[in-house]
C-alpha atoms as a PDB file:
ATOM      1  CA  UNK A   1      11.300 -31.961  -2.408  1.00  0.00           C
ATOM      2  CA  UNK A   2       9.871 -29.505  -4.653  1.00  0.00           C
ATOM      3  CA  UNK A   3       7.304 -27.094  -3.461  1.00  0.00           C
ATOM      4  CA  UNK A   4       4.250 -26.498  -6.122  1.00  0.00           C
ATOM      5  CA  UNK A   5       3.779 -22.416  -6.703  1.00  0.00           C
ATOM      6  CA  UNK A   6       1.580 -20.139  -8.333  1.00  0.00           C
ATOM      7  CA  UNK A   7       4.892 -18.953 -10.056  1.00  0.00           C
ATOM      8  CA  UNK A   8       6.310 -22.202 -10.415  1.00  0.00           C
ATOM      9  CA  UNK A   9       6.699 -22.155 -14.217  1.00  0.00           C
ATOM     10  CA  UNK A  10      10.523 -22.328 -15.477  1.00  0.00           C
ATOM     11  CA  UNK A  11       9.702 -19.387 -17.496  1.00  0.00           C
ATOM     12  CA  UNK A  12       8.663 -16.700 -14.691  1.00  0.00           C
ATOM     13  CA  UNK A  13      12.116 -15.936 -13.377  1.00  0.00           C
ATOM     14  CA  UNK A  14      12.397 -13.942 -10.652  1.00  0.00           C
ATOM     15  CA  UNK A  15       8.709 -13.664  -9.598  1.00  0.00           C
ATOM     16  CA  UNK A  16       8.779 -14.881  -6.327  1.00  0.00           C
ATOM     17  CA  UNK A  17       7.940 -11.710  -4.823  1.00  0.00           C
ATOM     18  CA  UNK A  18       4.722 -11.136  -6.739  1.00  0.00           C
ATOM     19  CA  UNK A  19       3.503 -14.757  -4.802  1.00  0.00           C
ATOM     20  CA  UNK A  20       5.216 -12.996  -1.435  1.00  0.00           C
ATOM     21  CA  UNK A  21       2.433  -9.769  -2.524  1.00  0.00           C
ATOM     22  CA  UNK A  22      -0.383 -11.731  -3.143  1.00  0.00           C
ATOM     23  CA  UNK A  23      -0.119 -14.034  -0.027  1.00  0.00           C
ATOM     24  CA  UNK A  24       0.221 -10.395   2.422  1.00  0.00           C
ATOM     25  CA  UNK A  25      -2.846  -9.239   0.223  1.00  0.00           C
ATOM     26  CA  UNK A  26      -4.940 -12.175   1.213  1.00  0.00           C
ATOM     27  CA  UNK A  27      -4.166 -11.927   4.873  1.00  0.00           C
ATOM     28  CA  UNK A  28      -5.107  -8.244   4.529  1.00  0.00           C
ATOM     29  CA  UNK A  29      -8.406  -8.452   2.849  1.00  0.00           C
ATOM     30  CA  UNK A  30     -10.656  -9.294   5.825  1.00  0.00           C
ATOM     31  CA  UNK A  31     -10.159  -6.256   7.045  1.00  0.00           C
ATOM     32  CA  UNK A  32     -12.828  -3.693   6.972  1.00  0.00           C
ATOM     33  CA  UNK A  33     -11.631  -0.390   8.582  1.00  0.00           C
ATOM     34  CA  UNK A  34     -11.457   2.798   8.048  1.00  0.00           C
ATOM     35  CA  UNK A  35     -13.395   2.092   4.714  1.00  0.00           C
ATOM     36  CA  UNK A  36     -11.924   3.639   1.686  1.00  0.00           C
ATOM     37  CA  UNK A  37     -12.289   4.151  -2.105  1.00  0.00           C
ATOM     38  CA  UNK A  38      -9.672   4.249  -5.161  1.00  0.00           C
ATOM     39  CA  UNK A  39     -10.639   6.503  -8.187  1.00  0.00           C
ATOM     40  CA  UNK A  40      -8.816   7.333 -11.225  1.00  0.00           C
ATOM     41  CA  UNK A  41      -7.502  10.443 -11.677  1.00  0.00           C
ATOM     42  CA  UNK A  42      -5.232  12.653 -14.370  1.00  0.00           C
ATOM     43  CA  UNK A  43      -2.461  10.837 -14.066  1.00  0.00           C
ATOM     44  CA  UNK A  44      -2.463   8.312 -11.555  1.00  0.00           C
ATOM     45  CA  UNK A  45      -4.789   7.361  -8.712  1.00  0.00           C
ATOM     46  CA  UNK A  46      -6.371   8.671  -5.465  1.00  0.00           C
ATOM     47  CA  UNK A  47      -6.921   6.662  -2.065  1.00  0.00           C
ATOM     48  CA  UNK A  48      -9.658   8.445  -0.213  1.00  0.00           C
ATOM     49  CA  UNK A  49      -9.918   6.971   3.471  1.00  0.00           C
ATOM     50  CA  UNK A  50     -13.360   7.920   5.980  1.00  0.00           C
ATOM     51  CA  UNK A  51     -11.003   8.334   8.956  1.00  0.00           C
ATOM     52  CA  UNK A  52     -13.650  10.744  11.024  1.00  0.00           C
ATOM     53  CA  UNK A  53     -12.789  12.000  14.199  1.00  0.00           C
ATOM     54  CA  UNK A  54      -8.688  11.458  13.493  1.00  0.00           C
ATOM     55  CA  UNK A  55      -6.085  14.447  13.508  1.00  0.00           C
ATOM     56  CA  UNK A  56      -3.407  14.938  11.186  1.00  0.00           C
ATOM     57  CA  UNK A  57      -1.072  14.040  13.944  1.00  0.00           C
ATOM     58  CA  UNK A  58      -2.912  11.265  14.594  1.00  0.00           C
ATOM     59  CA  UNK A  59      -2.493   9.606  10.804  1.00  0.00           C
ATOM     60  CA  UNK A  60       0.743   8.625   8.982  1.00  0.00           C
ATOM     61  CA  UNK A  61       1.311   7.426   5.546  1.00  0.00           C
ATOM     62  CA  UNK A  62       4.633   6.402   4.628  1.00  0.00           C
ATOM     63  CA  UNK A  63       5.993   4.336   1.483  1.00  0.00           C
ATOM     64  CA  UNK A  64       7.683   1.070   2.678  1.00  0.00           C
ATOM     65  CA  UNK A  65       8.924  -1.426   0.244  1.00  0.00           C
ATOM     66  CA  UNK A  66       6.557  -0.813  -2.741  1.00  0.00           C
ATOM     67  CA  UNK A  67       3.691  -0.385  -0.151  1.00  0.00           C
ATOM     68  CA  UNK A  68       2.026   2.442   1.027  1.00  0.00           C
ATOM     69  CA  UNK A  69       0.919   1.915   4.422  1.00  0.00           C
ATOM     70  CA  UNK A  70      -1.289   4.496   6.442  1.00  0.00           C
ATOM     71  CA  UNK A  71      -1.846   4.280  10.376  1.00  0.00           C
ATOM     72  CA  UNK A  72      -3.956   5.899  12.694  1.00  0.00           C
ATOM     73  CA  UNK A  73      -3.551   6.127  16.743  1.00  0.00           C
ATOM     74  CA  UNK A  74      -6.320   8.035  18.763  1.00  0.00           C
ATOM     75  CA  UNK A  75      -4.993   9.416  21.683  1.00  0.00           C
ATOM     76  CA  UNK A  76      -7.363   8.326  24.408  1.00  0.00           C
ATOM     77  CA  UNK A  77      -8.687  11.770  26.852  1.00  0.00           C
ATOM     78  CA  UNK A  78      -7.499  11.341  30.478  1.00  0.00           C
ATOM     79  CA  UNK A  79      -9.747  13.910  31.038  1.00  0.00           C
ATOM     80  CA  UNK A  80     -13.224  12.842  30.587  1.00  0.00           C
ATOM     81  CA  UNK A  81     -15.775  10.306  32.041  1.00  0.00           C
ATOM     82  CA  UNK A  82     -17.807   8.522  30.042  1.00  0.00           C
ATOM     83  CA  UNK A  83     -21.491   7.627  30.494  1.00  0.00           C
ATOM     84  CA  UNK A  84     -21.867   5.733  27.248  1.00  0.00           C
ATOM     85  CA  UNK A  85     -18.761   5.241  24.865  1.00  0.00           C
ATOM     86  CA  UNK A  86     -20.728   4.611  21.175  1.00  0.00           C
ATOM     87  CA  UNK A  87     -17.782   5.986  19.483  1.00  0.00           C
ATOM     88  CA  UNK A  88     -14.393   4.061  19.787  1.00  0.00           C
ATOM     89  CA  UNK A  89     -11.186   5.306  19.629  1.00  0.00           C
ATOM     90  CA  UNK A  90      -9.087   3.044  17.875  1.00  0.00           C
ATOM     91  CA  UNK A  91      -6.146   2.251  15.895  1.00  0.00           C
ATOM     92  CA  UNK A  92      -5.735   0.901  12.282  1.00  0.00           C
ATOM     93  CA  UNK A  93      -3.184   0.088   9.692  1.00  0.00           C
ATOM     94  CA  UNK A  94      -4.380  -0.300   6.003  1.00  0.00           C
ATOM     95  CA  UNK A  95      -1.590  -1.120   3.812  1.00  0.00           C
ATOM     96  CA  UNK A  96      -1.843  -0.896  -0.360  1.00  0.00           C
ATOM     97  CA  UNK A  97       1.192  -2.955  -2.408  1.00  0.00           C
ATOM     98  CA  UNK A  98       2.264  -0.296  -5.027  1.00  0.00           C
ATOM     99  CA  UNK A  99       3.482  -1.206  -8.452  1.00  0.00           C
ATOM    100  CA  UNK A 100       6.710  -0.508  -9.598  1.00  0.00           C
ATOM    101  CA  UNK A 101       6.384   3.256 -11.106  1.00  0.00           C
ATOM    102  CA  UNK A 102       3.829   4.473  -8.830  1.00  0.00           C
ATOM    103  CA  UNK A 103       4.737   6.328  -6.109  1.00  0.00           C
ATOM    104  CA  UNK A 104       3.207   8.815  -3.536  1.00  0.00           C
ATOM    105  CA  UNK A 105       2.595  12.472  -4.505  1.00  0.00           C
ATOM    106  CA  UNK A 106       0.766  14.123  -1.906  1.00  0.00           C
ATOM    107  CA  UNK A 107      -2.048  13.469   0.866  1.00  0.00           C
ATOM    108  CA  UNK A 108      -4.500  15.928   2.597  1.00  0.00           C
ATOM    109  CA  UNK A 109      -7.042  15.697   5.136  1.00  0.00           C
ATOM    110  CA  UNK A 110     -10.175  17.339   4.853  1.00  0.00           C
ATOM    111  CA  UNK A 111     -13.885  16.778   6.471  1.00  0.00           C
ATOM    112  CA  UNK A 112     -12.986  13.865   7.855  1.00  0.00           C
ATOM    113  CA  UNK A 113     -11.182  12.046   4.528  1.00  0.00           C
ATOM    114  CA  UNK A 114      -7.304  11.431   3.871  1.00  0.00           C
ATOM    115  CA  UNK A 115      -7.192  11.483   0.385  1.00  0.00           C
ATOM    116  CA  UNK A 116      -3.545  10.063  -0.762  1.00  0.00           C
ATOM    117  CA  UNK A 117      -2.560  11.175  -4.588  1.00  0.00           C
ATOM    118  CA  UNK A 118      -0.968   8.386  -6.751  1.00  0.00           C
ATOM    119  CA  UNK A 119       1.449   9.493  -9.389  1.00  0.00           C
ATOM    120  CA  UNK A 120       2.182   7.045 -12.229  1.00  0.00           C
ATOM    121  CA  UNK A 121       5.655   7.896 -13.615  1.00  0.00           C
ATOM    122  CA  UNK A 122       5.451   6.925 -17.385  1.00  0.00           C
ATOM    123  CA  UNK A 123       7.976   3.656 -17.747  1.00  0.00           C
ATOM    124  CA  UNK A 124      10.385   3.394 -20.768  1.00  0.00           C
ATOM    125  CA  UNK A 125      10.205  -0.123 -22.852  1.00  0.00           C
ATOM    126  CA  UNK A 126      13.925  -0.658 -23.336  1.00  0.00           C
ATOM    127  CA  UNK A 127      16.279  -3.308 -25.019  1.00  0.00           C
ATOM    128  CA  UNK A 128      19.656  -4.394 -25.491  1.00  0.00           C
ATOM    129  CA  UNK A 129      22.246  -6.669 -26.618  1.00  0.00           C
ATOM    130  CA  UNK A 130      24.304  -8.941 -24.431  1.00  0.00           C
ATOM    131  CA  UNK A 131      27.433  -9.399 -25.662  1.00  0.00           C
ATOM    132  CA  UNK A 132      28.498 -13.574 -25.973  1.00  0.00           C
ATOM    133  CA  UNK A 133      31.656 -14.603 -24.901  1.00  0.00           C
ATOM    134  CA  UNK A 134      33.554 -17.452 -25.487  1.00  0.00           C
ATOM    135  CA  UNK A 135      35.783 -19.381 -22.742  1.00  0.00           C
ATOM    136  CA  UNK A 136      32.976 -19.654 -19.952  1.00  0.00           C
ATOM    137  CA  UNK A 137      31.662 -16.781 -17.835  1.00  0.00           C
ATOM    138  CA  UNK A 138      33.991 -14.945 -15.558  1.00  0.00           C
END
């Protein structure tokens, strides 16, 4: 039985993982938290996440797979009582699918924002001939 795809066209070859990417982005875009932006800078692109009242030892960002993926783990204080509690401590993971040539540069926190740096390495267009044999492949 064949299965209908978004990719499903005998001319994409070897897309399958772009459908794989765009099915993990639609799972991911309900969420809502920490809120972030995306802005274009000299050459390449800056994730700036609110992530108030997290440490720097609190927050990772690591590249996994073509994805950059920051996490953030309040450590809960065994030493306090609370009255009221308006301000959770809580844990997220927020997860961007980079494209092939971009790759993390640097990230900072500062006032209460991670900003993550984007660098877009400049990709070189490139062709050649395949030799034809005759006598079958070997």
């Amino acid at each position: 039985m064949n299965r209908h795809t978004t990719f499903g066209s005998p001319y994409l070859l070897g897309f399958e993982h772009l459908e794989r990417l765009l099915e993990r982005n639609a799972r991911a875009a309900g969420e809502a938290y920490p809120p972030y932006n995306i802005e274009e800078i000299p050459g390449g692109l800056r994730i700036t996440l609110a992530v108030a009242g997290f440490s720097s030892e609190e927050l990772s960002v690591t590249e996994e797979d073509h994805q950059l993926v920051v996490r953030g783990k309040q450590r809960e204080p065994d030493d306090k009582t609370f009255l009221h509690r308006g301000i959770a401590a809580r844990q997220f993971l927020r997860s961007f699918v980079l494209a092939d040539g971009i790759e993390v540069a640097s990230a900072a926190l500062e006032n209460g924002l991670l900003k993550i740096d984007l660098a877009r390495k400049p990709t070189q267009l490139s062709a050649r001939t395949v030799e034809i044999k005759t006598g079958g492949l070997s």
